[in-house]
Protein backbone atom coordinates (compact mmCIF):
# COMPACT_ATOMS: atom_id res chain seq x y z
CA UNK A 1 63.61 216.52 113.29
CA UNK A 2 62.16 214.42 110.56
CA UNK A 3 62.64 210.99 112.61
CA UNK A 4 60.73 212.86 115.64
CA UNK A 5 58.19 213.64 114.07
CA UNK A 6 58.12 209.94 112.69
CA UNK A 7 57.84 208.86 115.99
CA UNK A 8 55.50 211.61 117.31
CA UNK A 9 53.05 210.65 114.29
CA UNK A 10 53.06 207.13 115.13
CA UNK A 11 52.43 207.39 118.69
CA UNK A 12 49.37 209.39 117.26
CA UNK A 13 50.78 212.42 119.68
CA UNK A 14 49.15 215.87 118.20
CA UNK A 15 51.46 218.41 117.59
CA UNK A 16 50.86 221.79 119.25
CA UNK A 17 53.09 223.89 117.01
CA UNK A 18 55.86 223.33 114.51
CA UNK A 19 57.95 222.54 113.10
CA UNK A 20 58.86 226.05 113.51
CA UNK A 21 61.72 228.29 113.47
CA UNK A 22 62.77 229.96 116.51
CA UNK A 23 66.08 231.50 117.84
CA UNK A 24 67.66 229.24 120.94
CA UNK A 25 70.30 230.90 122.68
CA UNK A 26 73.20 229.85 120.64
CA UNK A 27 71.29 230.76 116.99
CA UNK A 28 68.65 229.44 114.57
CA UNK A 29 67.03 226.22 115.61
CA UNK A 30 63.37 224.36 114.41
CA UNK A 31 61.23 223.24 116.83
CA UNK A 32 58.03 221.00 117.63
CA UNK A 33 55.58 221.03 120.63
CA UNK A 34 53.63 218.52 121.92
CA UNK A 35 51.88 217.43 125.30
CA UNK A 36 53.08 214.48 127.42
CA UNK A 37 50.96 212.75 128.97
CA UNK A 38 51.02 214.61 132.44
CA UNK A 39 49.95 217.45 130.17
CA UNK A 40 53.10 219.25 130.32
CA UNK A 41 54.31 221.39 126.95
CA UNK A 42 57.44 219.79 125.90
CA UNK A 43 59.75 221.28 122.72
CA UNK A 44 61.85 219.29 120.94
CA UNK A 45 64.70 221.47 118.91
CA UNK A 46 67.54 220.85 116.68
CA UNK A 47 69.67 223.61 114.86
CA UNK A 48 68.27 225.51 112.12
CA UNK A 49 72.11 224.98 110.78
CA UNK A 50 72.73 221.59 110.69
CA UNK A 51 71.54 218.24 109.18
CA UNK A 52 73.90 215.73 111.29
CA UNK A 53 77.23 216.29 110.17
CA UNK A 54 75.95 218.62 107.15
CA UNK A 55 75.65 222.21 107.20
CA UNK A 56 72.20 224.16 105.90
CA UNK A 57 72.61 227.26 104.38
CA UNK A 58 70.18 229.64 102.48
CA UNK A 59 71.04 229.13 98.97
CA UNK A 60 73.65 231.44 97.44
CA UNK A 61 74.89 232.21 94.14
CA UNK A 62 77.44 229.65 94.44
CA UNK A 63 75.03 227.05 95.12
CA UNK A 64 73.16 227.80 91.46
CA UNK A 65 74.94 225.49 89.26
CA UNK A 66 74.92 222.63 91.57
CA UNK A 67 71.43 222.39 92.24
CA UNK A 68 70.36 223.15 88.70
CA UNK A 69 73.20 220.08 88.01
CA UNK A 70 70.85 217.74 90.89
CA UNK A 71 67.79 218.71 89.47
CA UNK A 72 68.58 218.17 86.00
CA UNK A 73 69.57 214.67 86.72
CA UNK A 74 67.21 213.37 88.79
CA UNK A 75 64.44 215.01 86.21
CA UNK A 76 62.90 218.08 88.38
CA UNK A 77 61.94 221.61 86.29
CA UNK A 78 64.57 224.17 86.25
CA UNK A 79 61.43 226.26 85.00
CA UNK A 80 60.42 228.91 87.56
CA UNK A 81 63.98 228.29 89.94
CA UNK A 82 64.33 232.16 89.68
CA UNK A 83 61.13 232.97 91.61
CA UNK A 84 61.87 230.24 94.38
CA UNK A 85 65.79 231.02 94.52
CA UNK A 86 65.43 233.31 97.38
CA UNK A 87 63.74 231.14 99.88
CA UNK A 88 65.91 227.50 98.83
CA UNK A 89 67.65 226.34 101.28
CA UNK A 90 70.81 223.95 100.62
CA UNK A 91 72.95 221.25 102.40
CA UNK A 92 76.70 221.54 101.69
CA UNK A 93 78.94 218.82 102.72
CA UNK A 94 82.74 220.00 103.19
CA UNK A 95 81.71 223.17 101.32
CA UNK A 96 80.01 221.09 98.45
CA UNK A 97 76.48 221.62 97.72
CA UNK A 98 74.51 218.33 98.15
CA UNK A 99 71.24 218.53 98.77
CA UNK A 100 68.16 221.91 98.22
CA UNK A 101 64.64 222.51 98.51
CA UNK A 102 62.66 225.55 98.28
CA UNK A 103 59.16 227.08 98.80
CA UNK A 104 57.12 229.26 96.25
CA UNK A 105 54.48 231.65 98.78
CA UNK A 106 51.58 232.74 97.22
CA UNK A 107 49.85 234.56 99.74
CA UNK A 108 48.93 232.18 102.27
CA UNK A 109 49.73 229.17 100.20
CA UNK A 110 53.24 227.91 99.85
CA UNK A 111 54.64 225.56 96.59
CA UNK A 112 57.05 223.10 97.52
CA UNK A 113 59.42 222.45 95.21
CA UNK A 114 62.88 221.66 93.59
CA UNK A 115 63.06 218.88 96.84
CA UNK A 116 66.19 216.83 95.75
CA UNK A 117 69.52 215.22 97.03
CA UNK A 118 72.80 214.21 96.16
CA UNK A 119 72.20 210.66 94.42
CA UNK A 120 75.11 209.16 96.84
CA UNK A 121 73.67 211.00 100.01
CA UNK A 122 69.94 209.59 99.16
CA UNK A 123 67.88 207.61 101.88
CA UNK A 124 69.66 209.43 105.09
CA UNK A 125 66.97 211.66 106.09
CA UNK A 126 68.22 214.95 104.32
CA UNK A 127 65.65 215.10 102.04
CA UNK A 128 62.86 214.90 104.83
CA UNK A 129 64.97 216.87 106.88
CA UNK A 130 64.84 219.86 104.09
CA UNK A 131 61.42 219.68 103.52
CA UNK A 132 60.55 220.17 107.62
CA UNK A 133 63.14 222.97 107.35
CA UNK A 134 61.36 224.33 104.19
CA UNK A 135 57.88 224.52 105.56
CA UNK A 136 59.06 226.22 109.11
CA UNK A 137 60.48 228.78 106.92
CA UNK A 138 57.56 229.00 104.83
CA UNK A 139 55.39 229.21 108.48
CA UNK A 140 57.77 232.13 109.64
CA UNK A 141 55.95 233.71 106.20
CA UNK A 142 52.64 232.79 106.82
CA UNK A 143 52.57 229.50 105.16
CA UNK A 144 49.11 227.85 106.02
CA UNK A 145 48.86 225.31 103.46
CA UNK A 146 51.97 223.95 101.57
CA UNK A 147 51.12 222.23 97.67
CA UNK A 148 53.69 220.44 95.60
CA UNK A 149 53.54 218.64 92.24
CA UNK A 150 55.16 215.62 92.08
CA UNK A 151 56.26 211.79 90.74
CA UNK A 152 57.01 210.37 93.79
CA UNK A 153 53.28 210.96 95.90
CA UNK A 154 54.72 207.32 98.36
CA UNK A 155 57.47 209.22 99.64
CA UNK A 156 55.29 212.94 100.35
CA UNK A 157 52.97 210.66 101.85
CA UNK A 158 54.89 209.52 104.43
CA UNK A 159 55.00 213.14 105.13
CA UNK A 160 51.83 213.71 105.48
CA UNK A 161 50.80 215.09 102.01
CA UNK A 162 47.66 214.20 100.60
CA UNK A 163 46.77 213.87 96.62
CA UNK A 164 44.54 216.20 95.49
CA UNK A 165 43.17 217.47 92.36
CA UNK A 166 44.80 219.89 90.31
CA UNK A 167 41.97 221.91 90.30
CA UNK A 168 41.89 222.09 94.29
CA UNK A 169 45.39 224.55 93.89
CA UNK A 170 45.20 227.72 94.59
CA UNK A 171 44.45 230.44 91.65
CA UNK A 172 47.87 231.85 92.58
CA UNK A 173 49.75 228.86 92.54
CA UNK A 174 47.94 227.38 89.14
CA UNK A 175 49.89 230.62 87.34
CA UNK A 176 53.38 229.57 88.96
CA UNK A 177 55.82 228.12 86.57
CA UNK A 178 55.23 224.54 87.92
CA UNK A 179 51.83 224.13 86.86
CA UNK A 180 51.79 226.18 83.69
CA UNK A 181 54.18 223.48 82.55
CA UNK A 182 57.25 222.70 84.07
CA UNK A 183 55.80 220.07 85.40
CA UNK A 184 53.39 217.65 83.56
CA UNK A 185 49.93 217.53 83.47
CA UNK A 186 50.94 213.44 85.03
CA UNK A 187 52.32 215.14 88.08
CA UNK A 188 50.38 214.57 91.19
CA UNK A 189 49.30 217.32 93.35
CA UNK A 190 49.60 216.97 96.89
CA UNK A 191 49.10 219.57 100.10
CA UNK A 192 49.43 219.55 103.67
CA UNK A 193 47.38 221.69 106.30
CA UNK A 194 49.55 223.93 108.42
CA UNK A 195 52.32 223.15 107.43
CA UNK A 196 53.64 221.10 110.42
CA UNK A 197 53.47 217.33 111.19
């Protein structure tokens, strides 16, 4: 999904809707919607389940020690992993956990967070991939603006996050865990409209 979108945003084609999570006749699948040019709706889907040859699951009990393991080394908070536990969503490869992200909703808004990937599975598309996934879920909620603290602003950009200033969060999301000090006050805030590409 993440490469069509890629491709969508460069053609300058405006989304419709999505991504989003729907149910296709064989199970979960995330979708985008766009006109072509004869003005016809077209969706694109792929499977809510899969990442290529990975598998995405909602993140289990099992899944705990591996992600707090990622995290840990690639320097992400484990502050405030409770609260966003229940909506992560992980990438197991051969039944081993390689890749999670999560979103924190407050209301309306959504946190981002706990993005990371499997430092020998890094630059094929499943952190992007994750993140899409993340915010369709977060839509299916009510997401309408998605906010994430961050080191890396280059890669969020490409995106479609903006920097902001910390001040510009949400009341809500200034009390989560993130901003009362997992992560530094050097972190960059960034947000996103909608949600969607």
């Amino acid at each position: 999904m993440g490469q069509v979108l890629r491709r969508l945003r460069a053609a300058s084609v405006p989304l419709v809707a999505g991504p989003v999570q729907r149910t296709g006749a064989t199970g979960a699948i995330v979708s985008v919607y766009f006109f072509d040019p004869d003005g016809n709706l077209v969706e694109i889907a792929a499977r809510a389940d899969r990442i290529g040859a990975f598998d995405v699951h909602s993140a289990e009990p099992c899944d705990r020690l591996p992600v707090e393991v990622m995290l840990t080394g690639a320097d992400l908070p484990l502050d405030g992993l409770d609260d966003a536990w229940p909506h992560m969503l992980v990438v197991r490869d051969h039944g081993r956990t390689v890749a999670a992200a999560g979103i924190e909703m407050y209301g309306a808004a959504g946190l981002l967070r706990s993005v990371v990937v499997d430092a020998r599975l890094r630059g094929q598309g499943i952190g992007e991939e994750l993140v899409w996934r993340s915010l369709a879920r977060g839509r299916a909620r009510g997401l309408d603006t998605a906010w994430l603290l961050t080191f890396v602003p280059d890669w969020f950009e490409r995106l479609g996050f903006q920097p902001v200033a910390r001040t510009a969060a949400p009341e809500a999301l200034r009390a989560s865990a993130e901003f009362r000090g997992a992560c530094p006050e050097t972190a960059v805030l960034m947000t996103k409209r909608g949600g969607c590409g």
